[in-house]
N, C-alpha and C. Protein backbone atom coordinates (compact mmCIF):
# COMPACT_ATOMS: atom_id res chain seq x y z
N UNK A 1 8.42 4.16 -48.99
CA UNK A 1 9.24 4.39 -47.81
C UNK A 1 8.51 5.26 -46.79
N UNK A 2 8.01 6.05 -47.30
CA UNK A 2 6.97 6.52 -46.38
C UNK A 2 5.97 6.22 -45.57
N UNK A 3 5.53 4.99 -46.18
CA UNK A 3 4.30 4.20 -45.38
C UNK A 3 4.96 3.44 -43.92
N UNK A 4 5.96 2.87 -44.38
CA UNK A 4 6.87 2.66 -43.19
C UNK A 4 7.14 3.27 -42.21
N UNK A 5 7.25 4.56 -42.67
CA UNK A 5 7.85 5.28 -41.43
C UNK A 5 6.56 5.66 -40.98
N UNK A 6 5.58 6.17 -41.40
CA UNK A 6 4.27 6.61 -41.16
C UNK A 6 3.64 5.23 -39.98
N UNK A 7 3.93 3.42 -40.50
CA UNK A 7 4.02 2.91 -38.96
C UNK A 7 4.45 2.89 -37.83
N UNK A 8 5.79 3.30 -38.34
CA UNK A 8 6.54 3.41 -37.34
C UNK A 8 6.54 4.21 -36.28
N UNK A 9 6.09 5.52 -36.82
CA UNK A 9 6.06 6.55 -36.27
C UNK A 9 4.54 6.21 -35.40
N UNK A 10 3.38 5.92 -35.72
CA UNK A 10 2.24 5.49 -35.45
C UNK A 10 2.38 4.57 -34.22
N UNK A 11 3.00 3.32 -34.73
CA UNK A 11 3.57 2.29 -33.43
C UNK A 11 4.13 2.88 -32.28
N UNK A 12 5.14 3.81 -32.41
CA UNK A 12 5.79 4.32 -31.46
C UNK A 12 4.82 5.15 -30.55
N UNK A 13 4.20 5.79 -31.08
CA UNK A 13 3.08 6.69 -30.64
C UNK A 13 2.18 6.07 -29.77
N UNK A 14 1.90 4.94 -30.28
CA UNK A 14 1.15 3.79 -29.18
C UNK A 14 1.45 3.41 -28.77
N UNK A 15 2.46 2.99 -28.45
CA UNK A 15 3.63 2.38 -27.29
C UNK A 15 3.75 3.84 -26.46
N UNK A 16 4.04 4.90 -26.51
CA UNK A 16 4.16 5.79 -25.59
C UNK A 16 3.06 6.10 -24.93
N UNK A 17 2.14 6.13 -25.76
CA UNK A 17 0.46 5.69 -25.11
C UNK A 17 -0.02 5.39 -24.24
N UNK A 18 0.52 3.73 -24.28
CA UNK A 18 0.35 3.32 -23.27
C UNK A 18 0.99 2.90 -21.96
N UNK A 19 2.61 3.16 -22.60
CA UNK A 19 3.25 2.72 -21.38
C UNK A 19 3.02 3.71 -19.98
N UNK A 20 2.63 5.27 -20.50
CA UNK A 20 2.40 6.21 -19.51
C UNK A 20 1.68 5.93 -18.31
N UNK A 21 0.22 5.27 -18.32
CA UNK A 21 -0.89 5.10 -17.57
C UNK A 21 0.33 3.70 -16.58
N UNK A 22 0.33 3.20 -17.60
CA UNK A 22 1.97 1.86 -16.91
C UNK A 22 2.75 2.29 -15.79
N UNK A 23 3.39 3.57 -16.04
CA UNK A 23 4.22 4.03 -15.29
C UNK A 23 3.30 4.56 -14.48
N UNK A 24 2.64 5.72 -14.48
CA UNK A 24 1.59 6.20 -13.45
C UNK A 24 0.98 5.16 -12.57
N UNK A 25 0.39 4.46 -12.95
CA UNK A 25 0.30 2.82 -12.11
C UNK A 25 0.66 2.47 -10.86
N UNK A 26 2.25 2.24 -11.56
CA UNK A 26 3.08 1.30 -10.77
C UNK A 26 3.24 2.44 -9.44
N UNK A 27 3.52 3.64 -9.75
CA UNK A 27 4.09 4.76 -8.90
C UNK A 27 3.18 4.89 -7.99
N UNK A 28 1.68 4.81 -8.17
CA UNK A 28 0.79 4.90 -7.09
C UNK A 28 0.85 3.84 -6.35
N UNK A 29 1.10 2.36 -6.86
CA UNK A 29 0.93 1.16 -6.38
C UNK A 29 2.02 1.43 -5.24
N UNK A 30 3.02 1.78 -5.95
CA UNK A 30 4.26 2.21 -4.52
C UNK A 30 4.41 3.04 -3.39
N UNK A 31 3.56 4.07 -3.75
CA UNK A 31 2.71 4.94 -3.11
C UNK A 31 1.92 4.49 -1.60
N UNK A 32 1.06 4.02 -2.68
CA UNK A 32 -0.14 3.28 -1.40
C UNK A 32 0.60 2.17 -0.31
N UNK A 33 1.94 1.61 -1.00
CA UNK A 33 1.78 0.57 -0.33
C UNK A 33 2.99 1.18 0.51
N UNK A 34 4.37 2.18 0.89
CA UNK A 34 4.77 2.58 2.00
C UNK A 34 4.01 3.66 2.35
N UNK A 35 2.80 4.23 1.91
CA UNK A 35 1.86 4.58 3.30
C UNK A 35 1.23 4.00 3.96
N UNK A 36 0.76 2.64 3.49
CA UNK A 36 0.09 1.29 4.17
C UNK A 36 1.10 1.42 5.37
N UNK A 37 2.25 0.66 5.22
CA UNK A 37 3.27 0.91 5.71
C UNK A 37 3.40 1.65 7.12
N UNK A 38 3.88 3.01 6.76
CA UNK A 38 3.89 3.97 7.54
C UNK A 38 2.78 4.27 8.22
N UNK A 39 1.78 4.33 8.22
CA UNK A 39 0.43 4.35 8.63
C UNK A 39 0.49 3.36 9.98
N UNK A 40 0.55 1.52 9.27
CA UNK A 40 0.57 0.63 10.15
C UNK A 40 2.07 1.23 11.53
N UNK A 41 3.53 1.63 10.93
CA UNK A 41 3.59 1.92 12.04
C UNK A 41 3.38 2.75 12.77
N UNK A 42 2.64 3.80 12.29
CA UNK A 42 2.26 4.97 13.57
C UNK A 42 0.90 4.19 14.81
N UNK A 43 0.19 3.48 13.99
CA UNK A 43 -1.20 2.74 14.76
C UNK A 43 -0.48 2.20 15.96
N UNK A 44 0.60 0.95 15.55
CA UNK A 44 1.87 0.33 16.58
C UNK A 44 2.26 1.34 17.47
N UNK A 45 3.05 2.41 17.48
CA UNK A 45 3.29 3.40 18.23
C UNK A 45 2.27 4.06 19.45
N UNK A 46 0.99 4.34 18.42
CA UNK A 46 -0.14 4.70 19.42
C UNK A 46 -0.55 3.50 20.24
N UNK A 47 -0.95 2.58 19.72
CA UNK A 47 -1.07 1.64 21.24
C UNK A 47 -0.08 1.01 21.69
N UNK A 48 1.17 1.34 21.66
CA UNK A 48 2.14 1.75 22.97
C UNK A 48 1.96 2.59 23.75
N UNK A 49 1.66 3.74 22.89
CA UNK A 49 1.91 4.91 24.55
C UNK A 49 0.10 4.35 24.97
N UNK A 50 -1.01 3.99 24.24
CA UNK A 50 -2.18 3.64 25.03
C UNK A 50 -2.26 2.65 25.80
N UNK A 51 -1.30 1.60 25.88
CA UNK A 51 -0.55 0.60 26.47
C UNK A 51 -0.01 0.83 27.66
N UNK A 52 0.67 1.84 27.68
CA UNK A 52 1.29 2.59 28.62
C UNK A 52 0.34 3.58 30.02
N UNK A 53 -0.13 4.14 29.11
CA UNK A 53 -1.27 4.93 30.14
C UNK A 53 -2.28 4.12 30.77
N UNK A 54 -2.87 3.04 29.67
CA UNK A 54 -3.53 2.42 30.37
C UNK A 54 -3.30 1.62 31.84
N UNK A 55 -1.80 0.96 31.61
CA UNK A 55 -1.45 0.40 32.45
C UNK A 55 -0.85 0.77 33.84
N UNK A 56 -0.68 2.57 33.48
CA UNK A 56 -0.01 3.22 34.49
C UNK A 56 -1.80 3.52 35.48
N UNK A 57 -2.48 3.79 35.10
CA UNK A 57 -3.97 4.12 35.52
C UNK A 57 -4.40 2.36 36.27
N UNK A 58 -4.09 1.42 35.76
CA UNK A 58 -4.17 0.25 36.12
C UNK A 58 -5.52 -0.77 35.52
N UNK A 59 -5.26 -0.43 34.48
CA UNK A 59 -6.72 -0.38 33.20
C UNK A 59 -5.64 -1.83 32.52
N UNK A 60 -6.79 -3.19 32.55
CA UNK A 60 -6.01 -4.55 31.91
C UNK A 60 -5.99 -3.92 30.56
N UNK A 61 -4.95 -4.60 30.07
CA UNK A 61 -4.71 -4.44 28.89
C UNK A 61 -5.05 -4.94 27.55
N UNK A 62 -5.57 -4.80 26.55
CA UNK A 62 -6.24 -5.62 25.75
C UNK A 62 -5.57 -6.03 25.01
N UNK A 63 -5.91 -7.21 24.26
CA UNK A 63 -4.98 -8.29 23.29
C UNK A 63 -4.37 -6.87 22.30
N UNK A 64 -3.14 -6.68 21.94
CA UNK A 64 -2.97 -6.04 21.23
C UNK A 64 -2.59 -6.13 19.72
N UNK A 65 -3.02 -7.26 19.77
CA UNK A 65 -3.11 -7.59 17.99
C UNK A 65 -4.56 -7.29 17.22
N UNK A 66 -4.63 -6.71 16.53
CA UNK A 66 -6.03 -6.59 15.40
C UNK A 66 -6.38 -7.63 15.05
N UNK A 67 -7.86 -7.58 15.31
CA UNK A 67 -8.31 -8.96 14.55
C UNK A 67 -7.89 -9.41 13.38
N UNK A 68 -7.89 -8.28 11.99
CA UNK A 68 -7.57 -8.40 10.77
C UNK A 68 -6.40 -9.21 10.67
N UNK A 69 -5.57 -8.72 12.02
CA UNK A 69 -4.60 -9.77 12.17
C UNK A 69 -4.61 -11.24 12.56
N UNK A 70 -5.27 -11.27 13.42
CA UNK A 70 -5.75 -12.59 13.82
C UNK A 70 -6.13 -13.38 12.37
N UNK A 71 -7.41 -12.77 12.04
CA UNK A 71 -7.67 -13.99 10.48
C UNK A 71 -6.67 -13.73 9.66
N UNK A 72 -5.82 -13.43 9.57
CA UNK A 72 -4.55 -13.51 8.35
C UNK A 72 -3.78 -14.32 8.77
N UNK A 73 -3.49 -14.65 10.49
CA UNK A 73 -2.79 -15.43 11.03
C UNK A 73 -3.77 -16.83 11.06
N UNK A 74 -4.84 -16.93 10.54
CA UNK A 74 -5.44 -18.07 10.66
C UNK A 74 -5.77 -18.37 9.52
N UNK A 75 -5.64 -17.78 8.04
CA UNK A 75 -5.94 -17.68 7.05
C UNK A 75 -6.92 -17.54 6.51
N UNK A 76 -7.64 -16.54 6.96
CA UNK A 76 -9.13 -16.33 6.89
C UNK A 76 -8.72 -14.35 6.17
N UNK A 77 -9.25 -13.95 5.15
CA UNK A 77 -9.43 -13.11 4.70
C UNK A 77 -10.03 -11.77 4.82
N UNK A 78 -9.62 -10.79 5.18
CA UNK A 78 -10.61 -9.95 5.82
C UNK A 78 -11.57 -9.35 4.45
């Protein structure tokens, strides 16, 4: 009866093991991806108001989409 529990106890131990790095993981993955996020909209914001000044100075305005955008919209990979 002992050897049993001695797996059990063992199994469990490795299952807690590994699910940790699992959880740590996922949490960064969520992490990174609403600061991706948030990031992308502050960039949006700034070339508004650079949008703005430019155009008040009378400076043409440049395409305001990112290329990176462009090949994603064309399906090309950055």
């Amino acid at each position: 009866m002992s050897t049993s529990r001695a797996l059990i106890h063992r199994f469990l131990q490795v299952l807690v093991i590994a699910f940790i790095p699992m959880v740590v993981t996922m949490n960064a993955g969520a992490q990174t991806t609403d600061r991706t996020a948030q990031l992308e909209k502050e960039i949006e914001a700034i070339k508004q108001r650079l949008n703005k000044l430019e155009s008040a100075q009378g400076i043409p305005i440049a395409d305001p989409k990112p290329v990176w955008r462009q090949q994603q919209a064309q399906g090309i990979s950055p």
